[in-house]
Protein backbone atom coordinates (compact mmCIF):
# COMPACT_ATOMS: atom_id res chain seq x y z
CA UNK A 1 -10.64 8.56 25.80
CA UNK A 2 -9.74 8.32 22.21
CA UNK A 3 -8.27 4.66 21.45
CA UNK A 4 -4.66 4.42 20.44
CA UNK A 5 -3.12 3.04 17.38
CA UNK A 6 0.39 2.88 15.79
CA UNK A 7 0.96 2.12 12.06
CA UNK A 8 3.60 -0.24 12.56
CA UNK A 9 4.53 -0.87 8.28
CA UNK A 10 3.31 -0.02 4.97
CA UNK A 11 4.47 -2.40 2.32
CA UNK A 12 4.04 -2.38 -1.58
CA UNK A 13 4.45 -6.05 -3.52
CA UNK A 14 3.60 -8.35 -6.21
CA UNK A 15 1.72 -10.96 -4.37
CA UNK A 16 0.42 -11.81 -0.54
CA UNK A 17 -0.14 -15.27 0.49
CA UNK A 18 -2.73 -16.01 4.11
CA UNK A 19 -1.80 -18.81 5.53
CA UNK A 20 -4.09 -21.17 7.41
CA UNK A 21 -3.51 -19.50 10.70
CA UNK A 22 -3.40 -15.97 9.47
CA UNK A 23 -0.10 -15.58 8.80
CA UNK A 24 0.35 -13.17 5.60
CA UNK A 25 3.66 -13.81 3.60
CA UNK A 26 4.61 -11.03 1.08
CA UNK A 27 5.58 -11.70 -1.85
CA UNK A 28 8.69 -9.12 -3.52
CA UNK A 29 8.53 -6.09 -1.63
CA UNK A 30 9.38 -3.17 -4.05
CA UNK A 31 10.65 0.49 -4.17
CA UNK A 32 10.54 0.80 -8.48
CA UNK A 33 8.95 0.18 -11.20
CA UNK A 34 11.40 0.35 -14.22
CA UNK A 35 10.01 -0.20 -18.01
CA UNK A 36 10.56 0.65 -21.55
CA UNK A 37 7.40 2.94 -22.30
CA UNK A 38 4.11 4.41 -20.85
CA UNK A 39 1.54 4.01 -20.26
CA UNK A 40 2.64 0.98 -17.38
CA UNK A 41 0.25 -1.73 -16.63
CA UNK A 42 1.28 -3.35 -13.75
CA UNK A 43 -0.99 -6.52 -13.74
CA UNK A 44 -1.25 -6.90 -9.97
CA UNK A 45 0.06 -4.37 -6.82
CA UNK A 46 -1.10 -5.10 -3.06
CA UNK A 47 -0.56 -2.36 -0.64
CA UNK A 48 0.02 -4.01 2.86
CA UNK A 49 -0.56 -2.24 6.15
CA UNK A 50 -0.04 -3.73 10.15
CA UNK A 51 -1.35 -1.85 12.36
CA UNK A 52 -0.68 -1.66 16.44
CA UNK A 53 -3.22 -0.56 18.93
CA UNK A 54 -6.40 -0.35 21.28
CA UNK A 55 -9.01 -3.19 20.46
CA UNK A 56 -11.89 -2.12 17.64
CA UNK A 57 -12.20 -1.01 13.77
CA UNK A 58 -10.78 1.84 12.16
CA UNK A 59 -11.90 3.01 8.55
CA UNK A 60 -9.31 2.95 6.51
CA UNK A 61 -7.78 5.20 3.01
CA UNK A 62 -5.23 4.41 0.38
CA UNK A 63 -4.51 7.14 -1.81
CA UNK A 64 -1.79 6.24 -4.84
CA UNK A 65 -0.34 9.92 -6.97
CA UNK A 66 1.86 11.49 -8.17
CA UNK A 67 4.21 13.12 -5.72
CA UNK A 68 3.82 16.27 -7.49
CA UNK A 69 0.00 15.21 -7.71
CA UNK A 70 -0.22 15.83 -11.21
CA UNK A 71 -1.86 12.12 -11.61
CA UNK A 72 -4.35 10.61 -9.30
CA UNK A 73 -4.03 6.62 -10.00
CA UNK A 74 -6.12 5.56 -7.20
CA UNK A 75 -8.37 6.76 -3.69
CA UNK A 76 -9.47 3.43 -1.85
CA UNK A 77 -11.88 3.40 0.98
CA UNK A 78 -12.94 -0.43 1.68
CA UNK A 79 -14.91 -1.74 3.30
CA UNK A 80 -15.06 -3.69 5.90
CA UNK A 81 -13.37 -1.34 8.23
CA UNK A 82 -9.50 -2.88 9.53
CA UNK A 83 -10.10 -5.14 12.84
CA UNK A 84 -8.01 -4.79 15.64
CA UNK A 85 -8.57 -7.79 18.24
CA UNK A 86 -8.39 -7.38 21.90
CA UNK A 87 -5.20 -7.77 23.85
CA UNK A 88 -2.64 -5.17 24.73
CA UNK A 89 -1.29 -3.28 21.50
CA UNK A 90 -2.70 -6.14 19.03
CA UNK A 91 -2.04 -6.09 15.53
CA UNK A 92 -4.65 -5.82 12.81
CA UNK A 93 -3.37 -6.53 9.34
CA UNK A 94 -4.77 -4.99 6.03
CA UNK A 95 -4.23 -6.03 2.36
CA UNK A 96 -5.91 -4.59 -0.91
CA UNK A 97 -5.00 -5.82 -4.32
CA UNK A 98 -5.35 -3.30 -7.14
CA UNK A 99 -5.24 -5.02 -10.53
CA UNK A 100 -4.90 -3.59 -12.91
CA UNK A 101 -2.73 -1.08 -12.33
CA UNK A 102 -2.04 1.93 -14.55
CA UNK A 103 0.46 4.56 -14.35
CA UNK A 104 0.80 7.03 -17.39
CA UNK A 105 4.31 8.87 -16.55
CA UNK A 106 7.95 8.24 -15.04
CA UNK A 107 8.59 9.96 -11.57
CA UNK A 108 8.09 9.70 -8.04
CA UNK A 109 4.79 8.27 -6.29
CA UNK A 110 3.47 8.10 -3.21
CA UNK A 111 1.31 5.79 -1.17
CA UNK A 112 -0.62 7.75 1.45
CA UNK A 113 -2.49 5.60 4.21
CA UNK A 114 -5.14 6.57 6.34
CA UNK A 115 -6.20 4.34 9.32
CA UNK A 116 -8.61 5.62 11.53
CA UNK A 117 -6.71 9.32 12.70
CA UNK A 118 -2.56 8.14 11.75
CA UNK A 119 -0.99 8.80 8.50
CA UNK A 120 1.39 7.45 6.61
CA UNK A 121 2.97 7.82 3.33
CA UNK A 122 5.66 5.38 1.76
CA UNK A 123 7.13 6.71 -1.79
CA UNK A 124 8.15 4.46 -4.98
CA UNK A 125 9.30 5.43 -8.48
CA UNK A 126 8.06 4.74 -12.45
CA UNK A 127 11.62 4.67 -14.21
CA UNK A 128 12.60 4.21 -17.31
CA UNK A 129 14.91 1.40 -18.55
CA UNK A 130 18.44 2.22 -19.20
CA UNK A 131 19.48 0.97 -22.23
CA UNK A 132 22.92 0.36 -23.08
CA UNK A 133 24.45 1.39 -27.04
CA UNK A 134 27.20 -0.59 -28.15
């Protein structure tokens, strides 16, 4: 019987702090980038995954592109694998930092996330600044 799993969020943010027990707290959750000009080098991104499910460890993918995939900006596979513990429907919680982080046009991205067999994909945008002439 193939074990079960649920991918319970997918986060994007500055910063993620562990805590002494395990704990993660994330640090400004965002859906946008906005600046002035390209290329954008975001100094530090962490993509943040929980997972749900059946005791064990799942290999796990993050892809970042362009929704129109016209730019590739990252594919991730880490390693170790993500660790479920026992108990019924643990979680298992994944971070990866990318840093730098480049992105070389304005538009729509996406996140996709692979653990184990689910999929997910989250979206954000690269916008430019409105500036305001007086």
């Amino acid at each position: 019987m193939d074990k079960e799993i649920e991918i319970d969020f997918v986060h994007i943010c500055e910063n993620v702090i562990v805590a002494k027990n395990g704990n993660l707290s994330v640090i400004n959750i965002f859906k946008e980038i906005i600046t002035d000009k390209l290329p954008f080098i975001f100094a530090q991104m962490f993509v943040v995954i929980s997972v749900k499910g059946d005791e064990g460890e799942y290999p796990v993918n993050i892809k970042i592109e362009k929704k129109d995939k016209t730019e590739m900006v990252i594919d991730f596979k880490p390693i170790p694998q993500m660790k479920i513990p026992s108990g019924t429907m643990a979680t298992g919680r994944f971070f990866a930092r990318f840093s730098p982080m480049m992105f070389k046009s304005f538009g729509f991205y996406n996140i996709g996330i692979s653990v184990g067999k689910k999929h997910k994909k989250i979206d954000f945008e690269v916008k430019k600044v409105k500036t305001i002439v007086e």
